[in-house]
C-alpha atoms as a PDB file:
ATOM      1  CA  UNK A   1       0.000   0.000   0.000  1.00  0.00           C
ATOM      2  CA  UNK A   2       1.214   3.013  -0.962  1.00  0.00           C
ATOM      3  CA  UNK A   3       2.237   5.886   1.688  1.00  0.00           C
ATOM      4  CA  UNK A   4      -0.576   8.434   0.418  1.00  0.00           C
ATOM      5  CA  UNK A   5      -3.215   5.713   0.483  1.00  0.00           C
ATOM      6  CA  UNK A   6      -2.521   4.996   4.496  1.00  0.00           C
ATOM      7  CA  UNK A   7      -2.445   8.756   4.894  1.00  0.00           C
ATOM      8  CA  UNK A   8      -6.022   9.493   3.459  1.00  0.00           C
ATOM      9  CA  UNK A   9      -7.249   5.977   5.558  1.00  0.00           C
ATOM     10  CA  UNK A  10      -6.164   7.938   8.324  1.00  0.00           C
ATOM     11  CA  UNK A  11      -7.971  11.236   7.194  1.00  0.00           C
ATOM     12  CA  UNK A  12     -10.522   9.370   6.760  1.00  0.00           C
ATOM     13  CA  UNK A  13     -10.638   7.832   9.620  1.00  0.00           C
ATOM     14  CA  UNK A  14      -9.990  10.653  11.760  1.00  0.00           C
ATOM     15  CA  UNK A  15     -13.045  12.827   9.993  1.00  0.00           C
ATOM     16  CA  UNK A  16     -15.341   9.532  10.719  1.00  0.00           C
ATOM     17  CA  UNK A  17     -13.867   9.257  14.602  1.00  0.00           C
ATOM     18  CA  UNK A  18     -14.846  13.057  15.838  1.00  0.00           C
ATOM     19  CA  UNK A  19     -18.016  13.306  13.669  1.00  0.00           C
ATOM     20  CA  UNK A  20     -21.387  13.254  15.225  1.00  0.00           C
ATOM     21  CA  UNK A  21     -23.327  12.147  12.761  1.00  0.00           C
ATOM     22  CA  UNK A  22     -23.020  10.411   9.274  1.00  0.00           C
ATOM     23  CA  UNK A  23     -20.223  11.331   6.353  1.00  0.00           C
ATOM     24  CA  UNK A  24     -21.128  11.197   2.595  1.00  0.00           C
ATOM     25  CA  UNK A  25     -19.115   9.349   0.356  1.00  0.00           C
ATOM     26  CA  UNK A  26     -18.922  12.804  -1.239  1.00  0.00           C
ATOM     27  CA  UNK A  27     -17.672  15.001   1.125  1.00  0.00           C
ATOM     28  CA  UNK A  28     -14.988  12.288   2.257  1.00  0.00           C
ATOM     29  CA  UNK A  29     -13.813  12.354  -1.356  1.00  0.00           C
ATOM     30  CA  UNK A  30     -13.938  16.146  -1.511  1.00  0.00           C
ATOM     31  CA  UNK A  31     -11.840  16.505   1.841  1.00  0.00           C
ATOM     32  CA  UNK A  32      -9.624  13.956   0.879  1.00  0.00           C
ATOM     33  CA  UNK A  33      -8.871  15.383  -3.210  1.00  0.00           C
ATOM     34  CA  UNK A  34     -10.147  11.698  -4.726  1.00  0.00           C
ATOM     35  CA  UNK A  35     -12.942  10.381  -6.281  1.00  0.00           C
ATOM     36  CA  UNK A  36     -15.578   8.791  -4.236  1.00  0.00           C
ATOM     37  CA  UNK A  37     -14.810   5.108  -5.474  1.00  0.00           C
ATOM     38  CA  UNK A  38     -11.501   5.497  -4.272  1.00  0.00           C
ATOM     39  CA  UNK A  39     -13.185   6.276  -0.725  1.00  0.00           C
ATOM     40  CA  UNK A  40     -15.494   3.114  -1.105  1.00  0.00           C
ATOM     41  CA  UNK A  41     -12.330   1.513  -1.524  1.00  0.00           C
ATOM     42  CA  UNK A  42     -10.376   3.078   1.217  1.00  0.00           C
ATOM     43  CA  UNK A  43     -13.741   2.342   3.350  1.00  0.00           C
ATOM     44  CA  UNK A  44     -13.529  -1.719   2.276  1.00  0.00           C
ATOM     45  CA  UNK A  45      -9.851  -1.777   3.250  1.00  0.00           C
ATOM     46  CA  UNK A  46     -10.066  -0.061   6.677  1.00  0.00           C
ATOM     47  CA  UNK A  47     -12.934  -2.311   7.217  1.00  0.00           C
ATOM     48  CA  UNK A  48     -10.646  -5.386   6.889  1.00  0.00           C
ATOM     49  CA  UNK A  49      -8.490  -4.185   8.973  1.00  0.00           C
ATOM     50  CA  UNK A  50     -11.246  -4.567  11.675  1.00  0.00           C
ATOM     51  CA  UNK A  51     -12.543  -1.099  12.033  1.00  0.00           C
ATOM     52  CA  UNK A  52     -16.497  -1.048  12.762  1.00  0.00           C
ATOM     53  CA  UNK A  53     -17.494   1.351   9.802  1.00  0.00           C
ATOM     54  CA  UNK A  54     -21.656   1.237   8.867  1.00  0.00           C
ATOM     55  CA  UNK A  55     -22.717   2.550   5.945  1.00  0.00           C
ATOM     56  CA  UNK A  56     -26.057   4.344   5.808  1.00  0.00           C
ATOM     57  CA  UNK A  57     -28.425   6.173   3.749  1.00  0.00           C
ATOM     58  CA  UNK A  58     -26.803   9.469   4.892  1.00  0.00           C
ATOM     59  CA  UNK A  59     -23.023   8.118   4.945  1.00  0.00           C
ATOM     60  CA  UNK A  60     -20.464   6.737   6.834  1.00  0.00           C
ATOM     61  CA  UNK A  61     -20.378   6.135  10.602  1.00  0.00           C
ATOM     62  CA  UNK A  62     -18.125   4.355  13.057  1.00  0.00           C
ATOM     63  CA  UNK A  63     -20.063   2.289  14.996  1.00  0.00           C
ATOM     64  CA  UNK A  64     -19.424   3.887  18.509  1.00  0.00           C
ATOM     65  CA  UNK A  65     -20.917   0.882  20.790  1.00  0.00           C
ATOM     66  CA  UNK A  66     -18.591  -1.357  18.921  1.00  0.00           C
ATOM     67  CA  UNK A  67     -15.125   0.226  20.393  1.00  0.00           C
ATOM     68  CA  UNK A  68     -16.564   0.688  23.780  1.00  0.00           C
ATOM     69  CA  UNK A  69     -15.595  -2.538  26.287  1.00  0.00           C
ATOM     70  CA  UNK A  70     -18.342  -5.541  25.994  1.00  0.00           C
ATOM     71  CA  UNK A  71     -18.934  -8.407  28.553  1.00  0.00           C
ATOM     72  CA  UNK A  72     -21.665 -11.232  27.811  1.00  0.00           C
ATOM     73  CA  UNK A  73     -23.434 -11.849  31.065  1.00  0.00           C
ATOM     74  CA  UNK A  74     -25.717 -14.949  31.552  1.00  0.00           C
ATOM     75  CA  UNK A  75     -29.226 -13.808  33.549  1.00  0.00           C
ATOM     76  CA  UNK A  76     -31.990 -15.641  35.103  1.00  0.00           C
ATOM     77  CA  UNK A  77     -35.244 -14.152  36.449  1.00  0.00           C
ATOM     78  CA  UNK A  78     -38.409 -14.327  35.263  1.00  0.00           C
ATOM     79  CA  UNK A  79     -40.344 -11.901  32.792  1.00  0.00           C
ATOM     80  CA  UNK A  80     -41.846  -9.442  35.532  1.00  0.00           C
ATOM     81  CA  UNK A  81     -38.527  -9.146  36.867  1.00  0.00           C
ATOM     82  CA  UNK A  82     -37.022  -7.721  33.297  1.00  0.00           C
ATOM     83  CA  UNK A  83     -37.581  -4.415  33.794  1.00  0.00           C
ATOM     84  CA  UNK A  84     -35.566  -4.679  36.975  1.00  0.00           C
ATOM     85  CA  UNK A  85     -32.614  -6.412  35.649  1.00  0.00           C
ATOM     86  CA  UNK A  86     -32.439  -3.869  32.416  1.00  0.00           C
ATOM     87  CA  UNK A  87     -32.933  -0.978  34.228  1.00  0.00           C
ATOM     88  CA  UNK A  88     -30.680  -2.057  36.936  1.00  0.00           C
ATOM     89  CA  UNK A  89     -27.622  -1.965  33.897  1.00  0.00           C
ATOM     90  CA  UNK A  90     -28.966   1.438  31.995  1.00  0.00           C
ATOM     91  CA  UNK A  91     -28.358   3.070  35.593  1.00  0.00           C
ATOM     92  CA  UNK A  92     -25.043   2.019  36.005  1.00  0.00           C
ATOM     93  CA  UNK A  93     -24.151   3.107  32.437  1.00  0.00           C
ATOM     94  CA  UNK A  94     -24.415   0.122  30.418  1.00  0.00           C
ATOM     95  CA  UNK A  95     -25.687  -0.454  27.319  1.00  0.00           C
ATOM     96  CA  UNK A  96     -28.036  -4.346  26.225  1.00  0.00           C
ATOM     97  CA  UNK A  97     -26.903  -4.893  22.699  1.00  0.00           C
ATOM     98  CA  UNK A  98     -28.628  -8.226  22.637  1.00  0.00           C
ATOM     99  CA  UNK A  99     -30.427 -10.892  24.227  1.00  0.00           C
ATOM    100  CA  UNK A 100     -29.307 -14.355  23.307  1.00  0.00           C
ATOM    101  CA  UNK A 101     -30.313 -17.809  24.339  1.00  0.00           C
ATOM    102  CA  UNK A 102     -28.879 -21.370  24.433  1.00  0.00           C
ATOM    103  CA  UNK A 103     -31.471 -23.788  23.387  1.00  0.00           C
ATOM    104  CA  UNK A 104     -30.882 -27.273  23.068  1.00  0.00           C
ATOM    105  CA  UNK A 105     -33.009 -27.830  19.921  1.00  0.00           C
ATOM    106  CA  UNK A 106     -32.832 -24.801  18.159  1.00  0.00           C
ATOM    107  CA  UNK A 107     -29.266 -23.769  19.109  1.00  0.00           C
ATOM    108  CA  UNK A 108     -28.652 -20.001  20.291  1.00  0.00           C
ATOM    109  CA  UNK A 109     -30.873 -17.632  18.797  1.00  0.00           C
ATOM    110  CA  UNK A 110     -30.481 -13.851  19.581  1.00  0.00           C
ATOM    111  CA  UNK A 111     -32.119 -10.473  18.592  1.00  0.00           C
ATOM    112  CA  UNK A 112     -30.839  -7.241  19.082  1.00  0.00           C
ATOM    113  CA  UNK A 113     -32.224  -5.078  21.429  1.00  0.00           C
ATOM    114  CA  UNK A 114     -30.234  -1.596  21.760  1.00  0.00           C
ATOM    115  CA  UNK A 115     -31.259  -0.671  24.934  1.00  0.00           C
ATOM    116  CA  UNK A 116     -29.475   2.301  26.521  1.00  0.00           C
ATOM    117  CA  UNK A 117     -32.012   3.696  28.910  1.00  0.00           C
ATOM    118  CA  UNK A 118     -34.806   3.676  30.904  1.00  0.00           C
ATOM    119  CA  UNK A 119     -36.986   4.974  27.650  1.00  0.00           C
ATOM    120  CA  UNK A 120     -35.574   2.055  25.654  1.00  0.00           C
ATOM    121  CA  UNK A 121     -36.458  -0.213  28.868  1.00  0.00           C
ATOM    122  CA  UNK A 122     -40.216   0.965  28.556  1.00  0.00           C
ATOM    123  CA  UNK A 123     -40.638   0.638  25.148  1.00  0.00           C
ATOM    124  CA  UNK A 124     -39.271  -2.759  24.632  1.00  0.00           C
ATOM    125  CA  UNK A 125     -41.505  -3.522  27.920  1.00  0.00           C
ATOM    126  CA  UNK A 126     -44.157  -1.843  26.107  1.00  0.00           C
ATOM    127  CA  UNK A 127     -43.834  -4.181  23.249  1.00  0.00           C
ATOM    128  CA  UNK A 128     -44.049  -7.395  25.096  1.00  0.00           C
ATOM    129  CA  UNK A 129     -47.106  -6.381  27.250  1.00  0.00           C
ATOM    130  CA  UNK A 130     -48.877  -5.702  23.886  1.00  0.00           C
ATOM    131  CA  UNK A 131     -48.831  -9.318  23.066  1.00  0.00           C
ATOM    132  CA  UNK A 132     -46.863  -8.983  19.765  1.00  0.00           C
ATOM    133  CA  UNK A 133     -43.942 -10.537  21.229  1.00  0.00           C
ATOM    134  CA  UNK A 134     -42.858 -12.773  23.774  1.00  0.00           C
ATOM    135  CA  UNK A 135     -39.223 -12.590  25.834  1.00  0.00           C
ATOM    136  CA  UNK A 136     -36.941 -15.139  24.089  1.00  0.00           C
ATOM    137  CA  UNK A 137     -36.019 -16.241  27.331  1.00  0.00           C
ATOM    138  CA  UNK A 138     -39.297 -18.220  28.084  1.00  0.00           C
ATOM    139  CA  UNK A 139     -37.869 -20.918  25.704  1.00  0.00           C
ATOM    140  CA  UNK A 140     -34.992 -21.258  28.143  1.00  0.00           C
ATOM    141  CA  UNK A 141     -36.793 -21.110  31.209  1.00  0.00           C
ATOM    142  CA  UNK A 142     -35.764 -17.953  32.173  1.00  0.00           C
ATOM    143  CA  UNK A 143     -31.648 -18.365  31.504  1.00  0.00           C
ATOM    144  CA  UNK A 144     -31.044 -16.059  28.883  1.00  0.00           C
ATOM    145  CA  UNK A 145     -27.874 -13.421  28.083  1.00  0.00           C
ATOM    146  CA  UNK A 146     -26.708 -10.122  27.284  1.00  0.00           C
ATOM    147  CA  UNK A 147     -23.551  -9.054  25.391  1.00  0.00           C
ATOM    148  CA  UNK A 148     -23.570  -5.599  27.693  1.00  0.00           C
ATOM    149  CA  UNK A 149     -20.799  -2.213  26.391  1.00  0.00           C
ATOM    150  CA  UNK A 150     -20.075   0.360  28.755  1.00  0.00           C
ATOM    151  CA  UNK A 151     -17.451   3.017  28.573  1.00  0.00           C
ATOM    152  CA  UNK A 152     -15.002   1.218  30.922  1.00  0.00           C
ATOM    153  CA  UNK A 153     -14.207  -2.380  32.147  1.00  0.00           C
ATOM    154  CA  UNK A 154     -14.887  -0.852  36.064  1.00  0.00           C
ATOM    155  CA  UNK A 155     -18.583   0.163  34.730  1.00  0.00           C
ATOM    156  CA  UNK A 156     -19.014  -3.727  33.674  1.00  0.00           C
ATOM    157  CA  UNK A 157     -17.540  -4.721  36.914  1.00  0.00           C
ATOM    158  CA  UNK A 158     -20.085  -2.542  38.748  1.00  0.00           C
ATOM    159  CA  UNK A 159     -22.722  -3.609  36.137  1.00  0.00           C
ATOM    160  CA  UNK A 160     -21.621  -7.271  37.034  1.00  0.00           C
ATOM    161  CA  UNK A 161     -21.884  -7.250  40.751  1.00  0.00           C
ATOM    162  CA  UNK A 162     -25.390  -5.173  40.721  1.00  0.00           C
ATOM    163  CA  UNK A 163     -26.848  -7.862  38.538  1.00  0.00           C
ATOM    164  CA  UNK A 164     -25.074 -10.338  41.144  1.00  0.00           C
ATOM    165  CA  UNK A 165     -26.148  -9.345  43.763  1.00  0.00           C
ATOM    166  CA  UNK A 166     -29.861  -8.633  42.586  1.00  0.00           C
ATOM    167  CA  UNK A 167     -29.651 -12.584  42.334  1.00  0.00           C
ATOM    168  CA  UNK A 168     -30.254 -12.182  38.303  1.00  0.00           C
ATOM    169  CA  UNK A 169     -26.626 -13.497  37.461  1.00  0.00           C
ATOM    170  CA  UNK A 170     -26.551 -16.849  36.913  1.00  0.00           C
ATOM    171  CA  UNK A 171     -23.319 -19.265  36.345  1.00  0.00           C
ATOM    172  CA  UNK A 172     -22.029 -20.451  33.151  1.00  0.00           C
ATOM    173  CA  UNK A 173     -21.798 -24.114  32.233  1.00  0.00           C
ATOM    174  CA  UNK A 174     -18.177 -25.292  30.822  1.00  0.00           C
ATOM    175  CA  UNK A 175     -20.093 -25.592  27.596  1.00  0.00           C
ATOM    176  CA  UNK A 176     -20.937 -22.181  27.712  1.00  0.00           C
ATOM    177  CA  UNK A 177     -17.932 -20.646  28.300  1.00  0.00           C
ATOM    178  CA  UNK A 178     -16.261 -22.617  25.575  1.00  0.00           C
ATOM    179  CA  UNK A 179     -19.228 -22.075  23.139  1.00  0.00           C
ATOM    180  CA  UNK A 180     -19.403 -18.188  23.772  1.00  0.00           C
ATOM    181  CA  UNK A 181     -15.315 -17.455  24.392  1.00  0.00           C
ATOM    182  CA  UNK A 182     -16.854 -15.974  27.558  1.00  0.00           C
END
């Protein structure tokens, strides 16, 4: 790769990092004196490199939550009690990408959820009191988990203990562990 190419992945990536919302294709190609193929390029190389850039209708975005420290924690409680448990993690700072479960039939199923505060916590409650939906973890008896983010490791410690000592923290089997590299 040539020496101007990794310093325009850099420009680029620096104008995605402190932007607040989405960049066009456009005005990355504008601010960086190429065409905008050259940017989709530049965007498909940094993105095998690992870095978590979305494309949207509006442009490019870094995908914040993924940079931000993640822990999967493994919950049981039962459904009246989820309000509790989410809440309980949106307070302390942490953010429910997900809710995934283990099943021994169907394997693990998940669904994103996106829940970063108590808002999202009604709504989603909201939801499955309508009677469109049911929680996922009722095909699990109640044992179900959540790959949490928060904006340090101490937060998910905090975050961890809460939930612990809440009693909604459950242990993971061997299988688990191995299974989920958690």
């Amino acid at each position: 790769m040539s020496a101007a190419g990794d310093k325009r992945r850099e420009q680029i990536l620096g104008t995605l990092t402190s932007a607040s919302s989405p960049v066009s294709g456009a005005a990355l190609a504008q601010e960086a004196g190429v065409s905008r193929q050259v940017v989709v390029q530049d965007i498909a190389l940094l993105r095998g490199q690992g870095w978590p850039i979305s494309s949207t209708n509006r442009g490019y975005v870094i995908e914040r939550e993924a940079t931000r420290p993640s822990r999967l924690f493994k919950c049981h409680h039962t459904v009246e009690q989820t309000p509790e448990e989410l809440n309980l993690i949106v307070d302390l700072g942490g953010h429910v990408r997900d809710v995934l479960v283990n099943h021994r039939v169907y394997g693990r199923l998940s669904c994103e959820l996106g829940i970063a505060s108590r808002r999202d916590v009604r709504a989603y409650m909201d939801q499955i009191h309508s009677g469109k939906s049911s929680p996922l973890m009722l095909i699990t008896s109640g044992y179900h988990f959540h790959h949490v983010t928060a904006d340090s490791e101490e937060a998910l410690d905090e975050i961890e203990a809460a939930l612990a000592d809440a009693g909604f923290l459950a242990e993971k089997t061997d299988f688990e562990r191995e299974a989920f590299g958690a």
